[in-house]
Protein backbone atom coordinates (compact mmCIF):
# COMPACT_ATOMS: atom_id res chain seq x y z
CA UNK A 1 -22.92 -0.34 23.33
CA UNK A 2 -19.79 1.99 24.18
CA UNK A 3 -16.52 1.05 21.60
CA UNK A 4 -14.08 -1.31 23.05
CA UNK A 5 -11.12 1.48 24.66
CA UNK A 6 -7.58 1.25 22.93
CA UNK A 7 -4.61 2.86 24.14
CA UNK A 8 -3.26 3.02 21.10
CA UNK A 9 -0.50 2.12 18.99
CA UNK A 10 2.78 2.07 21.25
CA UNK A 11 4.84 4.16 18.71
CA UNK A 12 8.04 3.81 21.00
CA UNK A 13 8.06 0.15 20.66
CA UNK A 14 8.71 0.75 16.78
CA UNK A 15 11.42 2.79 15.58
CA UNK A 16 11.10 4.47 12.32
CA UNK A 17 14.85 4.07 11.48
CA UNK A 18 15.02 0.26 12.58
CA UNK A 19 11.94 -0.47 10.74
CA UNK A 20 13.54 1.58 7.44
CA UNK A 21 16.54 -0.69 7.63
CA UNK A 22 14.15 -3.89 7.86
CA UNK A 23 12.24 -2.87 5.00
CA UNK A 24 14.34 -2.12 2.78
CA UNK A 25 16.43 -5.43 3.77
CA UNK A 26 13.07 -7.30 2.82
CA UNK A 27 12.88 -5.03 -0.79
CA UNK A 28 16.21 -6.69 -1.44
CA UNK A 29 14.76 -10.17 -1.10
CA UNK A 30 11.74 -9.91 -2.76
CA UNK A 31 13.82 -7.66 -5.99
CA UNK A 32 15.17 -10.25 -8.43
CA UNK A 33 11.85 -12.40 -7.71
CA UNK A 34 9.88 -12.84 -11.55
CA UNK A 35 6.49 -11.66 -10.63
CA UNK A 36 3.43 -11.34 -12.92
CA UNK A 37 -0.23 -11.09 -11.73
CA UNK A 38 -0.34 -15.22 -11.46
CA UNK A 39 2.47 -17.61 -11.50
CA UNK A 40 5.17 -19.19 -9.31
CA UNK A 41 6.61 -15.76 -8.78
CA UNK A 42 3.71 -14.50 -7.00
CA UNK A 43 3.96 -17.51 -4.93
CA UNK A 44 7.85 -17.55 -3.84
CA UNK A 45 7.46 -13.73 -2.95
CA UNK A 46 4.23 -15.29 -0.40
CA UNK A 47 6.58 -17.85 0.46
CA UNK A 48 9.04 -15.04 1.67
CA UNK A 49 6.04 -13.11 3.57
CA UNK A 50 5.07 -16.36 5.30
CA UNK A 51 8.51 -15.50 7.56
CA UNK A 52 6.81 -12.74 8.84
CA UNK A 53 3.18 -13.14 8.74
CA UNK A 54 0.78 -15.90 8.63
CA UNK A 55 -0.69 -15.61 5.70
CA UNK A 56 -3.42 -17.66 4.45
CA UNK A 57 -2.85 -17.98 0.57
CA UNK A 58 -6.30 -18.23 -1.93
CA UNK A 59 -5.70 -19.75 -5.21
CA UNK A 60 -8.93 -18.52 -7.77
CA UNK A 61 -8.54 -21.08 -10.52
CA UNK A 62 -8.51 -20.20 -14.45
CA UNK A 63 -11.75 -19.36 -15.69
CA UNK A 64 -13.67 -18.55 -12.39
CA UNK A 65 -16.14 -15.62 -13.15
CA UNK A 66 -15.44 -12.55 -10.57
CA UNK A 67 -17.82 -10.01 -10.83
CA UNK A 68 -17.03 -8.93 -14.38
CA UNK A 69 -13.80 -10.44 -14.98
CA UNK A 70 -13.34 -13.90 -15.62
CA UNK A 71 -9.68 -15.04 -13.95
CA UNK A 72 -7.21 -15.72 -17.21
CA UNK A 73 -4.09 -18.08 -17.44
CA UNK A 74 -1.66 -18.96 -15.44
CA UNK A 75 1.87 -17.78 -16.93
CA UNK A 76 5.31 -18.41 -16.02
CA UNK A 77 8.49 -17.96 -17.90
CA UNK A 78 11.84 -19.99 -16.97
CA UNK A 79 14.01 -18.31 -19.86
CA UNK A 80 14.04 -15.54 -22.49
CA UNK A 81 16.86 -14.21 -24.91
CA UNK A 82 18.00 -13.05 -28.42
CA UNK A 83 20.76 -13.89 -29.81
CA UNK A 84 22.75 -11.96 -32.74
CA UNK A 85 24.06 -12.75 -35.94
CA UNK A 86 27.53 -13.80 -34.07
CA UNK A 87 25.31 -16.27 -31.70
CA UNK A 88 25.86 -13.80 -28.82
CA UNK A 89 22.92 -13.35 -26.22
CA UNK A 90 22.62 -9.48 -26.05
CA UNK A 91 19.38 -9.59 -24.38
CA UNK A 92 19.01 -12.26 -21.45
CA UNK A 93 15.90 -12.51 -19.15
CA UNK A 94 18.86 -13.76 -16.66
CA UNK A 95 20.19 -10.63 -16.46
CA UNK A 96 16.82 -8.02 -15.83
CA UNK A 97 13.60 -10.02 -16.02
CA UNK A 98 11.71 -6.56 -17.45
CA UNK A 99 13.21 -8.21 -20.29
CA UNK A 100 10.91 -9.91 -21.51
CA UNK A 101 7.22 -8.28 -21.80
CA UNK A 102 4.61 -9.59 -19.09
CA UNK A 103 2.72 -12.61 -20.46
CA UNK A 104 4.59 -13.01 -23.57
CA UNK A 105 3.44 -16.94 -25.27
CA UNK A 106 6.22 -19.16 -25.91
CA UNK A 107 8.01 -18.81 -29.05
CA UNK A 108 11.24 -20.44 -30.34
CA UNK A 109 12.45 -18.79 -33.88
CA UNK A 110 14.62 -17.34 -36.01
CA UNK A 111 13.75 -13.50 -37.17
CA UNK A 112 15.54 -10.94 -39.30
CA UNK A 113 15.73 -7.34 -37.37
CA UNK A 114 13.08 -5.91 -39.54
CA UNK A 115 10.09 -8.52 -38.65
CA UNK A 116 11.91 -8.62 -35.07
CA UNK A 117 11.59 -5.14 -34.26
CA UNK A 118 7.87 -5.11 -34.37
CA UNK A 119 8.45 -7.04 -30.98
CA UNK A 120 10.68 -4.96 -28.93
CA UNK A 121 10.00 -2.24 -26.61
CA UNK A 122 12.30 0.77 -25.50
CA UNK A 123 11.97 3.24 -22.93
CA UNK A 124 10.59 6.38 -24.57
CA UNK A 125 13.08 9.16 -23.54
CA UNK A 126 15.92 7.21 -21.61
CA UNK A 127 17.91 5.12 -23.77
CA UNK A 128 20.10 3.10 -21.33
CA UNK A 129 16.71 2.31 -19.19
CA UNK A 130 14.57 -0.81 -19.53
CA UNK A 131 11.11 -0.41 -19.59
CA UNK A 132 8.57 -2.82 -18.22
CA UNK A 133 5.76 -3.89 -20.57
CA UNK A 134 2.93 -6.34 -20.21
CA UNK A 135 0.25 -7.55 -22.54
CA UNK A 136 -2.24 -9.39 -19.72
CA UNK A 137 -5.31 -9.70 -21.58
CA UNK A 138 -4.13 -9.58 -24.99
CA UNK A 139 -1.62 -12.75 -26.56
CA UNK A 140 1.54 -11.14 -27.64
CA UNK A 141 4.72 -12.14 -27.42
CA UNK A 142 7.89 -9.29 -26.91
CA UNK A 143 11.53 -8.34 -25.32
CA UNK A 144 11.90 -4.94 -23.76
CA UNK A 145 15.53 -3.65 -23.61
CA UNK A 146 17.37 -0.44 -23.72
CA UNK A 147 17.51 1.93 -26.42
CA UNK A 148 21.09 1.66 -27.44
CA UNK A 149 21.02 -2.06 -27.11
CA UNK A 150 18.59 -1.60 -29.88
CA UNK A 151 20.48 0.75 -31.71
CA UNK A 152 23.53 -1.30 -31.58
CA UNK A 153 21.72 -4.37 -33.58
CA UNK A 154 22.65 -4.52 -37.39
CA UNK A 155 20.77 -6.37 -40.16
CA UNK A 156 20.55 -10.05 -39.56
CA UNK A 157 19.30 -13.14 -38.34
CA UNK A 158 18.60 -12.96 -34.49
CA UNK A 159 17.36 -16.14 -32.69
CA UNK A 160 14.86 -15.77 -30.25
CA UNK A 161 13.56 -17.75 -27.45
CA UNK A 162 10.45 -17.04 -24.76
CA UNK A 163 10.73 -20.32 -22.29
CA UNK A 164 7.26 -19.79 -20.89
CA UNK A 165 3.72 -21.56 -20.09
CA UNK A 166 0.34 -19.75 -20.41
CA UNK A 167 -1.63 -22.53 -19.57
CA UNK A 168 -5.17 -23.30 -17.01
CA UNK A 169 -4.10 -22.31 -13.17
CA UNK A 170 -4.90 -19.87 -11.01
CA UNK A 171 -4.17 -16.52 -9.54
CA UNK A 172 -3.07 -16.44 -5.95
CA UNK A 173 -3.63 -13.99 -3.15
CA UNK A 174 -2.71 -13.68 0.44
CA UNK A 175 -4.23 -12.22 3.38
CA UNK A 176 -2.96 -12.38 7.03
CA UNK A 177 -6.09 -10.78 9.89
CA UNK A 178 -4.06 -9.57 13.05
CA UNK A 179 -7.16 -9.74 15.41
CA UNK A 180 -7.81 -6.66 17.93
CA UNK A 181 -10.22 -6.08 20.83
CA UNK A 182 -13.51 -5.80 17.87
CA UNK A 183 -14.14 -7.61 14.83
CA UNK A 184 -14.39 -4.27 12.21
CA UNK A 185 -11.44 -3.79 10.09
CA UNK A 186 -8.78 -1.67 8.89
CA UNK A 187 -7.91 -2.95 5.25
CA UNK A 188 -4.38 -2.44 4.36
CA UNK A 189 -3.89 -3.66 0.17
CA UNK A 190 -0.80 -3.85 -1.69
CA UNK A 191 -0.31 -5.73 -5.44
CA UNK A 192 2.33 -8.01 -5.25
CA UNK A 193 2.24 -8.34 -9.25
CA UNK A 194 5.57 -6.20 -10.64
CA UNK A 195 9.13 -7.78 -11.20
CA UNK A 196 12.16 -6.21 -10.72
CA UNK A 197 10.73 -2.94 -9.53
CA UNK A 198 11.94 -1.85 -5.78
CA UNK A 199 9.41 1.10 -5.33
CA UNK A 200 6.59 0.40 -7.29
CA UNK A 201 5.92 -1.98 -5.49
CA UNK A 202 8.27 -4.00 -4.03
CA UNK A 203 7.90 -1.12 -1.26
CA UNK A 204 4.51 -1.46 -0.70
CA UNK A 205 4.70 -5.43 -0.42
CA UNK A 206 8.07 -4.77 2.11
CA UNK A 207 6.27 -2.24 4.38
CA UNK A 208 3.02 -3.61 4.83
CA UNK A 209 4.57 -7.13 5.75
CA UNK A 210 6.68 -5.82 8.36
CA UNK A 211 3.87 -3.10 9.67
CA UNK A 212 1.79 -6.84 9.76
CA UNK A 213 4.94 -7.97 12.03
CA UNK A 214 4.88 -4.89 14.44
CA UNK A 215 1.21 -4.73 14.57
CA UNK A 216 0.62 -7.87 16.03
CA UNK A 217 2.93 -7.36 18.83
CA UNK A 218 0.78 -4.61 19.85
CA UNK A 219 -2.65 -4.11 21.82
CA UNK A 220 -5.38 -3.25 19.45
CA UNK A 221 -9.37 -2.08 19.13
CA UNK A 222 -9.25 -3.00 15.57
CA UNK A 223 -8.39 -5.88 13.66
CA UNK A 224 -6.05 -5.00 10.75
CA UNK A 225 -6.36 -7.31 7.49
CA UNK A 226 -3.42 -7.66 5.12
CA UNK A 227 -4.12 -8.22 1.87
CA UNK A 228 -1.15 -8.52 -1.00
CA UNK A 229 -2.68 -10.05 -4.33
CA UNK A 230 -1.94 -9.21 -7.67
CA UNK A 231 -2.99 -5.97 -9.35
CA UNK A 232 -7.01 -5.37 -10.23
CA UNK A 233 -7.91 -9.04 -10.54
CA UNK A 234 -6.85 -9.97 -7.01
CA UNK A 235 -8.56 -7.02 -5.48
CA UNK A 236 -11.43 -8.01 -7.70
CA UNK A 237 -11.27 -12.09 -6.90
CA UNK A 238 -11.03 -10.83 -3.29
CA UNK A 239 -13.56 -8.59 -3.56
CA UNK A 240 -16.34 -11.19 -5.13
CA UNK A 241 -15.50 -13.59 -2.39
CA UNK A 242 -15.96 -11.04 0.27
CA UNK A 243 -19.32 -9.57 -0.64
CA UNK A 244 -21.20 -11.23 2.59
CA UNK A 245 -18.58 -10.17 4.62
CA UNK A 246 -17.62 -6.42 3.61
CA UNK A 247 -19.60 -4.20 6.15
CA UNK A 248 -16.52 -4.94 8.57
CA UNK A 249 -14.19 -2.97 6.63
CA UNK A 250 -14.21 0.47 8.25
CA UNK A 251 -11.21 1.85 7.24
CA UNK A 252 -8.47 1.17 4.39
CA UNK A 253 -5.36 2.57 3.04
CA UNK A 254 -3.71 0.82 -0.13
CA UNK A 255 0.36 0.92 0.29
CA UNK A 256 2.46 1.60 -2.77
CA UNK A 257 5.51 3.37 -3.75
CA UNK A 258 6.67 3.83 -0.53
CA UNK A 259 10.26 4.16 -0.23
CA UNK A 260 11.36 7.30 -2.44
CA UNK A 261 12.34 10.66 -1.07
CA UNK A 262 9.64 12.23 -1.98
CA UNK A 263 7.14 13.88 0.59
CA UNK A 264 4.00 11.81 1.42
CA UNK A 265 0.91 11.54 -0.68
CA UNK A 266 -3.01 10.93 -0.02
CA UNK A 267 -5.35 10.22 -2.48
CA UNK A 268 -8.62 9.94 -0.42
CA UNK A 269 -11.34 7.38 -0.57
CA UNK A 270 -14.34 7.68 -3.10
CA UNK A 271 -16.52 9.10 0.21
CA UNK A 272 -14.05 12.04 0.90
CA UNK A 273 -14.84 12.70 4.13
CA UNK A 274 -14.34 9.30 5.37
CA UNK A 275 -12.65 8.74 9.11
CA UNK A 276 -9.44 7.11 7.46
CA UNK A 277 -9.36 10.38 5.18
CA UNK A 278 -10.19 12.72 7.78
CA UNK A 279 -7.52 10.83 10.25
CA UNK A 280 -4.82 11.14 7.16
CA UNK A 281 -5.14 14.59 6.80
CA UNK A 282 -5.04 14.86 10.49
CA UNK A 283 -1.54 13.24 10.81
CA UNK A 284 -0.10 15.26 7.27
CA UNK A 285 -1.46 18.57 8.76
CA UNK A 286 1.54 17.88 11.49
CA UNK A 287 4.00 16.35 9.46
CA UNK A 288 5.05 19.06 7.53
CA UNK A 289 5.21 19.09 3.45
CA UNK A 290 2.56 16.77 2.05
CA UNK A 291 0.00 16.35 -0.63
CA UNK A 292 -3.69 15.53 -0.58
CA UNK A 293 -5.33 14.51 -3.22
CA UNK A 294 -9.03 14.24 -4.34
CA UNK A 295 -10.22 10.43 -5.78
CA UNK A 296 -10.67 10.09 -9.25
CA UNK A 297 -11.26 6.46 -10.62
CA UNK A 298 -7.88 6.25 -12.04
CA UNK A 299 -5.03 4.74 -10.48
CA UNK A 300 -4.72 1.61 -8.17
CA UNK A 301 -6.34 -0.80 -6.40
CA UNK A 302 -7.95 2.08 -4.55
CA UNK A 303 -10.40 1.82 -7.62
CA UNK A 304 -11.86 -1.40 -6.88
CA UNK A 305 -12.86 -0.80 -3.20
CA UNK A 306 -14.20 2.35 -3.98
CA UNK A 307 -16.09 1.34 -6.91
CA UNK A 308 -19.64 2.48 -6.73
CA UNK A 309 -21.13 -1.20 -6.09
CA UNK A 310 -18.79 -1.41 -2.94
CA UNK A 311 -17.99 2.31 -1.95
CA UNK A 312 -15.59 1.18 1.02
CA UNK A 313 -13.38 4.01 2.65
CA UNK A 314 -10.35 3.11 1.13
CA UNK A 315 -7.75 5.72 0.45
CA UNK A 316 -4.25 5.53 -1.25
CA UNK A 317 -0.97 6.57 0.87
CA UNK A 318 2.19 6.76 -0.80
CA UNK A 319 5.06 8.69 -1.56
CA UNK A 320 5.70 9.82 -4.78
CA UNK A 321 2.20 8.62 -6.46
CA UNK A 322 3.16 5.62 -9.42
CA UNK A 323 3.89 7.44 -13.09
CA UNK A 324 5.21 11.00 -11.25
CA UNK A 325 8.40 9.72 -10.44
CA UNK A 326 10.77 9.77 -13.58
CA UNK A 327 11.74 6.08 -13.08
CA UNK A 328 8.70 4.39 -12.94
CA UNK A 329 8.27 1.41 -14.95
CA UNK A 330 11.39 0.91 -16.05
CA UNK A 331 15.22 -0.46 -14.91
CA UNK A 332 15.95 2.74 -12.94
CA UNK A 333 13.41 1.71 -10.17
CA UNK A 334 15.88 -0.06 -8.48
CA UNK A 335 17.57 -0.71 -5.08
CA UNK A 336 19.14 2.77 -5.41
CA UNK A 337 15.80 4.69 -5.27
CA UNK A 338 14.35 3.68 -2.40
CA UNK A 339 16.30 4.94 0.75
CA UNK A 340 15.90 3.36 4.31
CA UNK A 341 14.70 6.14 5.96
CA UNK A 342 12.51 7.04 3.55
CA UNK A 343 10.68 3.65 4.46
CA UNK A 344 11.03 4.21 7.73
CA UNK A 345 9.05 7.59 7.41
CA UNK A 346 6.13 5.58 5.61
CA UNK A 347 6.38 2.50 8.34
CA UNK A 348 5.86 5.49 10.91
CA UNK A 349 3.21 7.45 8.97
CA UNK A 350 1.25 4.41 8.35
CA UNK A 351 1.31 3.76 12.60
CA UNK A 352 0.47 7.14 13.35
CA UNK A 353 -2.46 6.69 11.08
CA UNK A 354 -2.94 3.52 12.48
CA UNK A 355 -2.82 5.39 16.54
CA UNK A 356 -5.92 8.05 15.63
CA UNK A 357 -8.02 5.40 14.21
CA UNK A 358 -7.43 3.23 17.34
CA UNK A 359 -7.63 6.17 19.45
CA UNK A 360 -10.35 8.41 17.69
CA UNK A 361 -14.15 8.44 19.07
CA UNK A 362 -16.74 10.63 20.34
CA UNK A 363 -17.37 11.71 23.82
CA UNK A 364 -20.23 12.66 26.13
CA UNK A 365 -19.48 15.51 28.33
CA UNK A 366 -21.41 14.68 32.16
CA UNK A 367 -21.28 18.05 33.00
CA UNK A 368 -22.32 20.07 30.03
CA UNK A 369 -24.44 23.26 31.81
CA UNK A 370 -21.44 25.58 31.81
CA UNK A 371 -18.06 25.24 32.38
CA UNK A 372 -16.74 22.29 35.18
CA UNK A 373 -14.21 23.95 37.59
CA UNK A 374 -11.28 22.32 36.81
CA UNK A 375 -8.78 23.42 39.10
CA UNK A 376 -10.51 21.56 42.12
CA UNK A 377 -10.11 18.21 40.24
CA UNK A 378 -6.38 19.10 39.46
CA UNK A 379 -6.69 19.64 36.04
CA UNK A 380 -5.90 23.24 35.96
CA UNK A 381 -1.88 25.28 36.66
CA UNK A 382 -1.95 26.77 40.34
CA UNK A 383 -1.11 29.93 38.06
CA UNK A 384 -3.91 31.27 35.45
CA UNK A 385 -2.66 31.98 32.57
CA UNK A 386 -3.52 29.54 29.65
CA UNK A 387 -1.66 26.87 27.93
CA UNK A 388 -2.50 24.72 25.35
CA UNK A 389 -3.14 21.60 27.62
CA UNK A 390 -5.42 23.99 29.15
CA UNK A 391 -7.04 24.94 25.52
CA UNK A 392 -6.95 21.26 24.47
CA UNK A 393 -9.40 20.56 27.69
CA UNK A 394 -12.09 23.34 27.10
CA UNK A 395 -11.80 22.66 23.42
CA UNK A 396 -12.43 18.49 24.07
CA UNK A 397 -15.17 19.70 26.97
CA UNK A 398 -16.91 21.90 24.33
CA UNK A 399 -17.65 19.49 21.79
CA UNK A 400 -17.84 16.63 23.78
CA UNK A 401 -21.63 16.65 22.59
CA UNK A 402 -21.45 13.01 20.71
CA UNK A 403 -21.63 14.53 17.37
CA UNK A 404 -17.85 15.77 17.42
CA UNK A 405 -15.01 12.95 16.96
CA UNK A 406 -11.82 13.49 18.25
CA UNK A 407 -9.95 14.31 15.21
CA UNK A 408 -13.05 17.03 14.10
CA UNK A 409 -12.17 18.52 17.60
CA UNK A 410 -8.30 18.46 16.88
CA UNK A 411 -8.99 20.04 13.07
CA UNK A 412 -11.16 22.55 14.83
CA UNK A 413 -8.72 23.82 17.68
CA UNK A 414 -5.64 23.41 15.32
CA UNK A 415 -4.13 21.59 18.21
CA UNK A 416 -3.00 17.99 17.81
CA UNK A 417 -4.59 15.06 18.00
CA UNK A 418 -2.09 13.94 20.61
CA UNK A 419 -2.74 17.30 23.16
CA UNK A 420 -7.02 16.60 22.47
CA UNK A 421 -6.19 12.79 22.94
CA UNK A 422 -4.27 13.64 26.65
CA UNK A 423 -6.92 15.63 27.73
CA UNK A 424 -10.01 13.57 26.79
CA UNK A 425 -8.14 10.72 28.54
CA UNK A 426 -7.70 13.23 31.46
CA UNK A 427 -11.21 14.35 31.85
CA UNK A 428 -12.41 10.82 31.60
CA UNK A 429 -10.65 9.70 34.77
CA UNK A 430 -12.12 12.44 36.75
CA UNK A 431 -15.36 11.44 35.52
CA UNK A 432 -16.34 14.52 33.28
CA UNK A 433 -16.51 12.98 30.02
CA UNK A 434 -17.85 9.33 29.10
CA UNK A 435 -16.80 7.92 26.04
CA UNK A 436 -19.57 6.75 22.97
C-alpha cells in the first residue's frame, strides 16, 4: 500500500522568533515551580501544559513493578530552612528551592555546625552558585547552598527544618497524541522532573509544549506523541505500559537543554543509521556549525528507548548537551541563560526535522530505460546549460529505484533536501515518478 502523501510541515505558518519569545515566556512560568520526579510539582507544571495541549495525565501508583524498577514514594516538601545561632534563616527553600536536596525525609532539629555539615552540599568550584542535589533512591536528608554562605557560618547551634512527606503515591506522566493522516509515530520525550533549572530542562518541557501547539494546527502524515514524565522512571513506567503498542513508534527525538547559545547537538539513536538520524544529519549538514554525536548508553532518557529490549530510533537533540555547559546543575541555570532566539532556533530545527520525516520516502521512476526528455514536459530551461534544479531532477530520476529515500538521494547529490523534495514533487505530476 503506497504511504499516505504529506505536504509537509508549513514552516511559514511558524516563526522561529515568535515561537522563541513564546517559549521562553512559558520557561518563566514553569521556573519557580518545585519539581521532583513525583509530587504536586510535577503535577502543577501538567496543570500549566494542559493550556496548551491536551494532555492525558497517568498516575503509576507506589510500589507498581515496571520492568525492573519498582515505582518509589511520593515526596513533596512545603518548607525547608536553617536558622543560625542569632535565629536568622540564612538558608530558605522560599528563596531557591535547589535548597534543599531532592527527596530529603522530614526532619525538625537542632544541630551544632560540625554534625550539620555532614548534610550540606556546595557547588564544587563556584562558591556563590547553588548546586542541585538529589538522593532518589537512597533516604537522606540535606540543604544545598552556596559556598560562602557556608563559609560565613560560625560554631553553633543551627535549627533546622525539612517540611516534607515521603509517603505511598504515585508518579505522574503526561502524554498528548496530535493525530496525522497514519497511525505510526514520531515520539517526542522530555523529563519534566528538575526545579528551578531554566535550561536543563525547563527548555525542553517549554519547547516541546508549544511545538505540540503548532503541530496540531498543521496537516500531517504522522501522528506526533508528546510525552513529558519524570526522568528514567517515567520513561520506564511508560515504557512497561506500552510494550503491546511500541511497533508504532518510528521515529523519536528526546528534547532537552534547548535554549542556550550554543550550536545544536545530535546524539543519534542506538541503530545509527536510523531515518530520524539520517533526517537530523540531513537538516545540520545545512544549518551550519553543529555536532553529531555517536550513542553511548549514558545520558538521558534516550537510554531507555534505546535499550536493547526495546531498540526504538530515538535520538537526543539539544543544544549544549546536559553537564558541558558550566552552569548545569546548579543556581546559574537560570532565566538569564536561555535566550529567546536561541529557542526559537531549536522550535525551528525541531520542524525542519519534523518537514523531512513528513516529506521523506522512496520513489519509483516509470520511465527508467534511459534518460526521459524533459524539456517536452516543461521541466527543462529553454537554454542548456545546467542548474541545480536541473541536477536535483536527474539526481531524484537516477535513484528513483525504491531502494533510495529521499534524504539518501539529497546526502548523495550534496543538494538539499528541499531542491530533491521540488523536483520529486515535479516529476510526479508529469507522471515520471510514482511514489512507494
Amino acid at each position: 500500500m503506497a504511504e499516505a502523501r504529506a505536504a509537509g510541515i508549513d514552516l511559514a505558518a511558524a516563526p522561529a522568533a515568535e515561537a522563541g519569545r513564546e517559549i521562553y515566556e512559558l520557561i518563566r512560568e514553569l521556573y519557580p515551580i518545585c519539581r521532583s520526579i513525583s509530587g504536586d510539582g510535577v503535577r502543577q507544571t501538567f496543570d500549566l501544559l494542559s493550556r496548551l495541549l491536551p494532555l492525558r495525565v497517568t498516575e503509576v501508583p507506589t510500589g507498581t513493578r515496571v520492568l525492573d524498577w519498582t515505582v518509589p514514594r511520593e515526596w513533596n516538601v512545603r518548607d525547608a530552612w536553617i536558622e543560625d545561632p542569632k535565629g536568622k534563616r540564612i538558608v530558605d527553600l522560599n528563596t531557591s528551592n535547589l535548597h534543599v536536596l531532592g527527596y530529603s525525609v522530614p526532619v525538625r532539629t537542632t544541630l551544632r555546625l560540625d554534625d550539620l555539615r555532614k548534610h550540606l552540599f556546595t557547588h564544587p568550584t563556584q562558591p556563590d552558585w547553588i548546586p542541585f542535589r538529589t538522593s532518589y533512591y537512597n533516604e537522606n536528608w540535606g540543604f544545598c547552598l552556596t559556598q560562602r554562605q557556608l563559609a560565613s557560618m560560625t560554631d553553633g547551634e543551627y535549627e533546622v527544618c525539612i517540611d516534607s512527606t515521603l509517603a505511598d503515591g504515585s508518579i505522574t506522566y503526561a502524554e498528548a497524541l496530535i493525530p496525522g493522516e497514519v497511525q505510526d509515530e514520531v515520539l517526542v520525550s522530555t523529563y519534566a522532573c528538575h526545579p528551578s533549572l531554566a535550561n536543563d530542562n525547563c527548555s525542553g518541557i517549554a519547547l516541546v509544549a508549544v511545538l505540540g501547539k503548532h503541530l496540531s494546527r498543521m496537516g500531517l502524515r504522522y501522528s506526533y506523541r508528546l510525552l513529558f514524565s519524570p526522568g528514567s522512571i517515567g520513561p520506564i513506567s511508560w515504557l512497561a505500559a506500552n510494550e503491546d503498542s511500541l511497533d508504532r513508534i518510528k521515529h523519536g527525538l528526546v528534547a532537552s537543554c534547548v535554549g542556550d547559545p550554543g550550536h545544536p547537538t545530535y546524539k543519534r539513536s542506538r541503530r545509527g543509521n536510523a531515518e530520524i538520524d539520517r533526517a537530523v544529519a540531513n537538516v545540520l549538514r545545512d544549518r551550519g556549525e553543529h555536532e553529531l554525536r555517536e550513542f553511548v548508553p549514558l545520558g538521558g532518557d534516550e537510554r531507555q528507548f534505546c535499550s536493547p529490549g526495546f531498540d526504538l530510533p530515538v535520538g537526543a537533540l539539544s543544544r549544549t548537551p546536559a553537564d558541558q555547559f558550566p552552569e548545569y546543575h546548579s543556581s546559574a541555570d537560570n532565566l538569564e541563560l536561555v535566550q529567546a532566539d536561541a529557542l526559537g532556533d531549536s522550535f525551528a530545527l525541531y520542524l525542519t526535522v519534523f518537514d523531512v520525516l513528513e516529506r521523506n520516502g522512496r520513489y519509483e521512476n516509470l520511465n527508467p530505460r534511459g534518460e526521459p526528455q524533459l524539456g517536452k514536459r516543461g521541466l527543462y530551461r529553454s537554454v542548456a546549460g545546467g542548474s541545480n534544479r536541473e541536477a536535483a531532477l536527474l539526481w531524484v530520476l537516477n535513484f528513483s529505484d525504491g531502494r533510495h529515500d529521499l534524504i539518501e538521494i539529497s546526502d548523495r547529490s550534496g543538494l538539499s533536501f528541499q531542491a530533491i523534495c521540488e523536483a520529486a514533487d515535479a516529476l510526479e505530476r508529469v507522471e515520471l515518478l510514482r511514489r512507494l
